[in-house]
Every structure is written in structure tokens, then in C-alpha cells.
Protein backbone atom coordinates (compact mmCIF):
# COMPACT_ATOMS: atom_id res chain seq x y z
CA UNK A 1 -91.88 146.62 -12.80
CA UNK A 2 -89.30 147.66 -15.59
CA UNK A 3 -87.31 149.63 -12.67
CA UNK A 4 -87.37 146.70 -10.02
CA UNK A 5 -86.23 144.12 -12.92
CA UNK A 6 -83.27 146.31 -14.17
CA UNK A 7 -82.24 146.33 -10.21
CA UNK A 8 -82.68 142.85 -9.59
CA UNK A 9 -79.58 140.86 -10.39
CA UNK A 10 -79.90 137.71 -12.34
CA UNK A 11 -79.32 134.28 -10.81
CA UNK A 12 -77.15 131.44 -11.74
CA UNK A 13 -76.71 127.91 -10.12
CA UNK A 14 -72.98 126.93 -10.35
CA UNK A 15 -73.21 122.55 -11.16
CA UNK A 16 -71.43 121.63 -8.14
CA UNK A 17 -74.48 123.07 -6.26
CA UNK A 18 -76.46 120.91 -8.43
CA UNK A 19 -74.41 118.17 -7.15
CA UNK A 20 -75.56 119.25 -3.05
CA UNK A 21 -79.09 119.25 -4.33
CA UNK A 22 -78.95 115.78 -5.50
CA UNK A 23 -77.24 114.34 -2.76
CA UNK A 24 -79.71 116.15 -0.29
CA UNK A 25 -82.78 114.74 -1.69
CA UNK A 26 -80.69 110.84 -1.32
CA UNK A 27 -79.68 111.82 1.92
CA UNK A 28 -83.02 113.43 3.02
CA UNK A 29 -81.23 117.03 4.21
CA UNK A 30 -82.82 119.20 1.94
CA UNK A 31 -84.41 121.33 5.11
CA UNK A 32 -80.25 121.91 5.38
CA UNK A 33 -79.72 122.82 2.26
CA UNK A 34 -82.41 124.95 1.98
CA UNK A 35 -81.91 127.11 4.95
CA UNK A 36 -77.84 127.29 3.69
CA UNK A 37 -79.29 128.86 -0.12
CA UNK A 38 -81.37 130.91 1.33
CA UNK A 39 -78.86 132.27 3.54
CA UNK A 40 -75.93 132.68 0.63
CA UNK A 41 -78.70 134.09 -1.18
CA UNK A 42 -78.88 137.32 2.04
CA UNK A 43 -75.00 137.36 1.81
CA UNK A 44 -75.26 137.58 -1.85
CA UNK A 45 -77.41 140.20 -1.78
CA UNK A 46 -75.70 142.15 0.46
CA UNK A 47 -72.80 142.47 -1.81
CA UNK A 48 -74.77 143.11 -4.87
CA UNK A 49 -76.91 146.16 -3.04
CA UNK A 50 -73.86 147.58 -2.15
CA UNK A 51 -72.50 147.39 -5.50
CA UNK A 52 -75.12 148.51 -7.27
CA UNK A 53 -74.65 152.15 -5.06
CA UNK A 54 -71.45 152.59 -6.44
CA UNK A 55 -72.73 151.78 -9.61
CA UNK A 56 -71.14 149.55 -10.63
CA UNK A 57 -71.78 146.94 -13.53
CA UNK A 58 -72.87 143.47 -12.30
CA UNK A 59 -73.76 140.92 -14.83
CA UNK A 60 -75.09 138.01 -12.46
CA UNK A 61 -74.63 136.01 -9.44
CA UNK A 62 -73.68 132.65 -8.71
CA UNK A 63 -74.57 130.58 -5.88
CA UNK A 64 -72.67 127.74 -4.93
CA UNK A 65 -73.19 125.68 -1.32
CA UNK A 66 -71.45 128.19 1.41
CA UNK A 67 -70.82 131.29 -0.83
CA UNK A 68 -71.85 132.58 -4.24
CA UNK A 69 -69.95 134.98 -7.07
CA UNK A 70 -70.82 138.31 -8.13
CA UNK A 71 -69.35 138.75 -12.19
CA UNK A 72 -68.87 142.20 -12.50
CA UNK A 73 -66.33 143.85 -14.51
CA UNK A 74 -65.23 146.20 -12.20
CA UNK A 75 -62.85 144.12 -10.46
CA UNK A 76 -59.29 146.25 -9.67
CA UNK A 77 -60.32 149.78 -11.46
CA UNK A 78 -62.39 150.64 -8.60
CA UNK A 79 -60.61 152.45 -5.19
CA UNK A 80 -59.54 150.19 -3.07
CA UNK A 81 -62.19 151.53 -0.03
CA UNK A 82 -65.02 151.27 -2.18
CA UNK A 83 -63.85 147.62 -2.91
CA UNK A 84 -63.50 146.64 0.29
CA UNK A 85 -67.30 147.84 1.07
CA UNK A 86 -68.84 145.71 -1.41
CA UNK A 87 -66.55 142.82 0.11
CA UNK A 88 -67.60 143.61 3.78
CA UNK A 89 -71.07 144.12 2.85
CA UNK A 90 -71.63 139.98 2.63
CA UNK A 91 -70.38 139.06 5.95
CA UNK A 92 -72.12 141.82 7.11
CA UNK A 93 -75.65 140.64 6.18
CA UNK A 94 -74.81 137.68 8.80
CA UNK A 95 -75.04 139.88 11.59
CA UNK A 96 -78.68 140.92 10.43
CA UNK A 97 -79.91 137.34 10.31
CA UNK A 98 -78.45 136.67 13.64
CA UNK A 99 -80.96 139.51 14.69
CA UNK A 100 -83.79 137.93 12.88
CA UNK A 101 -83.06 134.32 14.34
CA UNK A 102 -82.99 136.78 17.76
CA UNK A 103 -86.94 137.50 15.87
CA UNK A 104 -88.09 134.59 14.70
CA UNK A 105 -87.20 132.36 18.21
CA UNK A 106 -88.32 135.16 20.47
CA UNK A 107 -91.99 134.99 18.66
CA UNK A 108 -91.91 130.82 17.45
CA UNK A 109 -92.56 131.55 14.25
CA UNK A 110 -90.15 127.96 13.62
CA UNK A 111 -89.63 125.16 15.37
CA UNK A 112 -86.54 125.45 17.69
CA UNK A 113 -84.93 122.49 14.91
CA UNK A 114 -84.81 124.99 12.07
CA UNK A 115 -83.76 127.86 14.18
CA UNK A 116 -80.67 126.24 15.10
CA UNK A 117 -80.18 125.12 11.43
CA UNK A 118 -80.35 128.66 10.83
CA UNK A 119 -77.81 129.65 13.62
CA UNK A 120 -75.54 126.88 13.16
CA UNK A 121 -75.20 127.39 9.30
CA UNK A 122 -75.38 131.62 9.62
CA UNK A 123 -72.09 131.00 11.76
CA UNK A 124 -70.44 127.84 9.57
CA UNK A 125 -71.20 129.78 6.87
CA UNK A 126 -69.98 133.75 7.89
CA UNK A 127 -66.58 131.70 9.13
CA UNK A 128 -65.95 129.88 6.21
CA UNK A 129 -66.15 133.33 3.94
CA UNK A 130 -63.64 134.99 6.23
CA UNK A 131 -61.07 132.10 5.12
CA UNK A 132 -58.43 134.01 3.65
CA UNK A 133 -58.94 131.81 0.06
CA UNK A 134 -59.95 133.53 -2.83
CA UNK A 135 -62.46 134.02 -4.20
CA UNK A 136 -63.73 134.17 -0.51
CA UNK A 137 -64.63 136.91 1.11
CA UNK A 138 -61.50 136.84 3.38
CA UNK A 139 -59.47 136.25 0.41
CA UNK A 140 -60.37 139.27 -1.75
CA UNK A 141 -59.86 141.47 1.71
CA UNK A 142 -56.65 140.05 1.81
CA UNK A 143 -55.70 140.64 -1.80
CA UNK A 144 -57.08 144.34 -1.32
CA UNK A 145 -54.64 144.47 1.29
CA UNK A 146 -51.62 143.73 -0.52
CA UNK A 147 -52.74 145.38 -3.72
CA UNK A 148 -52.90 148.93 -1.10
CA UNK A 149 -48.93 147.94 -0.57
CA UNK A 150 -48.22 146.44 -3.64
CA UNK A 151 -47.96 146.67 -7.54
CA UNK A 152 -51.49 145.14 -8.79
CA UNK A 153 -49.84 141.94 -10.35
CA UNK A 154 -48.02 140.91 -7.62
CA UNK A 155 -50.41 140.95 -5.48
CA UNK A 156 -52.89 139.10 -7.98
CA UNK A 157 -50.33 136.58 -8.33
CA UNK A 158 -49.91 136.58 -5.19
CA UNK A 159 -53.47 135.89 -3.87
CA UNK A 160 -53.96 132.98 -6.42
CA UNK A 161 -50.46 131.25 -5.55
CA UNK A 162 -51.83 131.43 -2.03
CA UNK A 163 -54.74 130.13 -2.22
CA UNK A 164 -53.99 127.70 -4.67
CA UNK A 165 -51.64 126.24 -2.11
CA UNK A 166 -53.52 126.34 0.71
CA UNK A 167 -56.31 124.63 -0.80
CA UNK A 168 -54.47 121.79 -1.99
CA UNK A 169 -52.99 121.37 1.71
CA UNK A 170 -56.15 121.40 3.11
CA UNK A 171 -57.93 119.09 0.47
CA UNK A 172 -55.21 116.98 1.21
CA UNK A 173 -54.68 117.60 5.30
CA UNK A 174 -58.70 116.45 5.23
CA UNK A 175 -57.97 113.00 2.78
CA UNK A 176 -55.32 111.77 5.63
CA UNK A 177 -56.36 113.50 8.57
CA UNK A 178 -59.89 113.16 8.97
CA UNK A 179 -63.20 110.69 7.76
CA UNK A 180 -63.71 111.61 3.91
CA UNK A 181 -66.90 114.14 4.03
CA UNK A 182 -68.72 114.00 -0.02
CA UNK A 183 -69.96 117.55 0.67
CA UNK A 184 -66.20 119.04 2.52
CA UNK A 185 -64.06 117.38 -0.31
CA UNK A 186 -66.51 118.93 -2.87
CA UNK A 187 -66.09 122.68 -1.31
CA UNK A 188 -62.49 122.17 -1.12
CA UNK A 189 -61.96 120.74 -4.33
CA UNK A 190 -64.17 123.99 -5.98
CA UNK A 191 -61.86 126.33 -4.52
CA UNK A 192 -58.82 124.39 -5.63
CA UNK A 193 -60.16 124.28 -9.37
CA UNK A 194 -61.52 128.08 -9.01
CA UNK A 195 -58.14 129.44 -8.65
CA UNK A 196 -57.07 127.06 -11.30
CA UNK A 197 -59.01 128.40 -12.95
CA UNK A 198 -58.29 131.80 -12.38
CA UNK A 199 -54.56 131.34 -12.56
CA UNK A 200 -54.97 130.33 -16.09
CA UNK A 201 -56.80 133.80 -16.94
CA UNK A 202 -54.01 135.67 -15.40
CA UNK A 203 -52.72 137.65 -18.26
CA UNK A 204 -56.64 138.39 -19.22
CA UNK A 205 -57.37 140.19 -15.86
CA UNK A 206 -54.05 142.12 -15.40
CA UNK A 207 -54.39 143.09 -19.50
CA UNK A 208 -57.95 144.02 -18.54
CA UNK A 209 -56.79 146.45 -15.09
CA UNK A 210 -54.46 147.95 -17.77
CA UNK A 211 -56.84 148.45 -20.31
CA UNK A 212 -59.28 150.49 -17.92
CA UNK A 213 -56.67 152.23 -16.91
CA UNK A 214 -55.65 153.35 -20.60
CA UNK A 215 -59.25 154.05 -21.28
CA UNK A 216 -59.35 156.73 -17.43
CA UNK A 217 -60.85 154.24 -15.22
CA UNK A 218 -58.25 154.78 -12.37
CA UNK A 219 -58.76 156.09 -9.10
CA UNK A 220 -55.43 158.05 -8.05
CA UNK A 221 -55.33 159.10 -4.49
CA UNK A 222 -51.43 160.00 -5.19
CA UNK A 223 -48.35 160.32 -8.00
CA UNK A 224 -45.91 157.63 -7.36
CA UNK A 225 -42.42 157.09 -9.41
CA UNK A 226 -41.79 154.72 -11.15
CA UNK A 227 -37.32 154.31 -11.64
CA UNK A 228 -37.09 151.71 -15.00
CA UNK A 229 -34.06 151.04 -17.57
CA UNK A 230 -34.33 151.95 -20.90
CA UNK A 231 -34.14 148.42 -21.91
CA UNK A 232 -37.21 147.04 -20.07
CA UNK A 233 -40.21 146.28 -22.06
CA UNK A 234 -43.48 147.19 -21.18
CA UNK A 235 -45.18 144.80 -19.33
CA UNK A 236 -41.68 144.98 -16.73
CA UNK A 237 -43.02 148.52 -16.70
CA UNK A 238 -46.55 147.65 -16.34
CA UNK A 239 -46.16 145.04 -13.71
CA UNK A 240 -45.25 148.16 -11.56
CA UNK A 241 -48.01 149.96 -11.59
CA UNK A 242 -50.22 150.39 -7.95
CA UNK A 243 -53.82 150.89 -7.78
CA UNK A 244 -55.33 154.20 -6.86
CA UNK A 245 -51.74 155.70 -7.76
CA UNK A 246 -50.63 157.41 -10.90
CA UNK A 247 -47.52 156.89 -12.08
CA UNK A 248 -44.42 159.12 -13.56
CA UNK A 249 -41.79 156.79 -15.60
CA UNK A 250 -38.38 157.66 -15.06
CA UNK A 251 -36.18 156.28 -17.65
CA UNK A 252 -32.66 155.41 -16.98
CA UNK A 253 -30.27 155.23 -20.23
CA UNK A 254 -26.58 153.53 -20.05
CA UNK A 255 -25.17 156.94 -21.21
CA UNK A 256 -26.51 158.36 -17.68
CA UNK A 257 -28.99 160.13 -18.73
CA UNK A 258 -32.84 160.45 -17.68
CA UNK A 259 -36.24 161.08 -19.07
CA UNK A 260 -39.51 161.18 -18.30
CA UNK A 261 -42.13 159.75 -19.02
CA UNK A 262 -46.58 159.92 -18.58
CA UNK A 263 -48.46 156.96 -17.33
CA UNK A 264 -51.21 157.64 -20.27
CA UNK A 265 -48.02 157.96 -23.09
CA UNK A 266 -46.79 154.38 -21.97
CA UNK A 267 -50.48 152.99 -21.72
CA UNK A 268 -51.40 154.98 -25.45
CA UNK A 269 -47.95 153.33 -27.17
CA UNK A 270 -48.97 150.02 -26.02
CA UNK A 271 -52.85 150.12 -26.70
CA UNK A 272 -52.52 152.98 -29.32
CA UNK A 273 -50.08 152.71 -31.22
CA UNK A 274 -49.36 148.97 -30.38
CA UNK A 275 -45.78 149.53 -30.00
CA UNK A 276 -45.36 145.72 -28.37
CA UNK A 277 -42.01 144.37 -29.80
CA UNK A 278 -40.74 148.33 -28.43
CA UNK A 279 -37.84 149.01 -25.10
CA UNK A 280 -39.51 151.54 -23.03
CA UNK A 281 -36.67 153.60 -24.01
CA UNK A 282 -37.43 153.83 -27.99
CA UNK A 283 -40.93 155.03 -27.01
CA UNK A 284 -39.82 158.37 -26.22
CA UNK A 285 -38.78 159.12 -29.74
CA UNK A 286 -42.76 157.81 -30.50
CA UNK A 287 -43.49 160.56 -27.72
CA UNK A 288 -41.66 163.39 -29.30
């Protein structure tokens, strides 16, 4: 029992979902919202199984109508392949209930009206994931994409700025274009706030990928270079570094003249030594 509880994640209701439930039992669609929970909760699921075989540390999930969130603290010191499993391994789950609606109509065990709930929100639901938003499914395979090609901030930054915008032009695309939907403006205003949200805890999460970095956590499938002057400071040097790379810091001084220097010096006079006020350039007399 002790084993099976330690596996089992534990489960969170975000308060717009509290919102849904409310308006279903008004609106007399809580069959609807039922069959959509129980499906999030199968996606949900599918990324927390996957996670917890790469070990990694998941403190809860929450559900929210259409998706849920995983918390985990593993978020950008893990490789990026491993990453993109656990993303994958939501939508995936879709294709298994499409399978067991295959089942469950082939043998009646529903009515044909709650089947087609089931197939109509299974699809709704797998589509709406793929949306290239974070913190949707779509959107964190698109911000593994760019962080693969680019330096870990700017594609964080990226992804956020994104999706920030793109939610806004939808929330607002569906306010002039089409009948106001409660439940549609609700989703789309979450996502707005979420990365909002998010934005605001920028400096927290790339401080965070930095830390774990300091403290080994970094999967390096290759050296890169990194070519900085000796006048930068250290988060211009930071705000280079690539995941599943390790970096050498070549140092560029007016007189002409170069140095080099490790990754795990620049991350130790920054964490360490708490050299903040320092130009990347003074540290090497730290070094020596």
C-alpha cells in the first residue's frame, strides 16, 4: 500500500475548473464534464508514468477543463529527448482511448450518447493540446525545439512572448469574431494569465536551469564555445548557454588577447563565490 501511494501522484483542482463544475450542474452538462476529467485525468497520467521512469521528481498534478499540469522541478536540466517523451506521452494516451471507445461500442457497454461524448471530446481535447501555446502540450514541443537550436533563455522567452501573444489575439479574434462562449473565453483567458504568469517568474526559472547546472545536473551531448568580451557580465554570459551542451568561455580583452575559461569556474564565481557586481574578465584573476 506504502509502495502504490509513494507512486501515485497527488491531485489538485485548479479554481477555474471549479468554475466548469458549477456552471455544469446550472447548465445540466455534467455527463460532459465528466467524461472531459476523466479523460485529462488518462492524458495526465500518461505524462506522469512516463516521468516517473526517468525518475524524475513530480510534486502533483493539476487538472484544469481540457488539460492539466504536472509541477515537477525538473523542467530544462533534463535532455532534451527524454523531455520530449514525457511531453508526447499525453497525447499519446488519446490514441489508447480511441481503442477503448473502438471496445466499449463494439460490446455496448454505453449508450451510443456517451460514446460519442467520449469520441468527440478525446479528439477536441488531443487537438487543443497540440496548440502550439504553452503550457500546452504543443507548446512545450515547440519550446524543446528551439531550446535544441537555441541558448535556453531565448528560447524561454521566446515561448512565453509567443504564446502570450497569440492568446491575447485569439481571446480577442473570439470577442469580435464569433458568439461569446462562458466556457471558450474561460480556457482562453487561463492561458493568457498562465503565461502571465509565467513571464513574471522569468528570472526564477532561468536562475533555477543555472543553478542545476552549477550543482552537475546537465546533460552534455557536446562542448560548444562560447566567444564573450571581457567586459560582459555574467548573466550576458549566461544567457548563452544551450542545453545538453557544455560550454568553454573564450574571453576577448581590448589589448587582443584571449583566455579561457570552464563552464563550472563561471557557474562557481557566481553561485560560489558570489562574484555578482564582477566583468567576466576580472574573474580570471578569482580563477588563478
Amino acid at each position: 500500500m506504502t509502495k502504490l501511494h509513494s507512486f501515485l501522484p497527488s491531485i489538485h483542482v485548479h479554481p477555474i475548473l471549479m468554475i466548469f463544475i458549477v456552471i455544469s450542474f446550472l447548465t445540466g452538462t455534467f455527463a460532459e464534464l465528466a467524461v472531459i476529467l476523466s479523460i485529462v485525468f488518462y492524458h495526465e497520467l500518461g505524462h506522469y508514468t512516463m516521468a516517473k521512469l526517468f525518475k524524475w521528481r513530480v510534486d502533483s498534478i493539476i487538472l484544469w477543463v481540457f488539460g492539466g499540469i504536472m509541477e515537477t522541478d525538473e523542467h530544462g536540466n533534463r535532455p532534451v529527448k527524454e523531455e520530449a517523451l514525457v511531453t508526447i506521452a499525453g497525447p499519446l494516451q488519446h490514441l489508447f482511448i480511441y481503442f477503448f471507445i473502438y471496445l466499449f461500442s463494439v460490446f455496448q457497454v454505453f449508450p451510443d450518447s456517451i460514446i460519442d461524448l467520449f469520441l468527440y471530446y478525446n479528439t477536441v481535447i488531443l487537438l487543443f493540446n497540440l496548440v502550439p501555446i504553452w503550457p500546452l502540450d504543443g507548446g512545450k514541443l515547440l519550446f524543446l525545439y528551439l531550446s535544441s537550436h537555441l541558448p535556453f533563455k531565448k528560447a524561454y522567452y521566446s515561448i512565453l512572448v509567443f504564446s502570450m501573444a497569440v492568446s491575447f489575439l485569439l481571446l480577442i479574434g473570439m470577442l469580435v469574431f464569433y458568439p461569446f462562449t462562458l466556457s471558450v473565453f474561460l480556457i482562453w483567458l487561463f492561458l493568457l494569465m498562465e503565461n502571465r504568469s509565467e513571464w513574471k517568474q522569468r528570472h526564477f526559472v532561468f536562475l533555477r536551469f543555472l543553478l542545476k547546472r552549477y550543482e552537475g545536473n546537465n546533460p552534455v551531448k557536446a562542448v560548444q564555445p562560447i566567444n564573450v568580451n571581457s567586459d560582459s557580465t555574467f548573466m550576458e554570459v549566461f544567457s548563452e548557454f544551450m542545453r545538453d551542451r557544455k560550454h568553454s568561455i573564450y574571453i576577448s580583452y581590448p589589448d587582443e588577447r584571449r583566455s579561457l575559461l570552464d563552464e563550472n569556474d563561471c557557474l562557481r564565481s557566481y553561485f560560489h563565490d558570489r562574484l555578482y557586481d564582477k566583468r567576466i574578465g576580472e574573474v580570471m584573476d578569482y580563477v588563478l
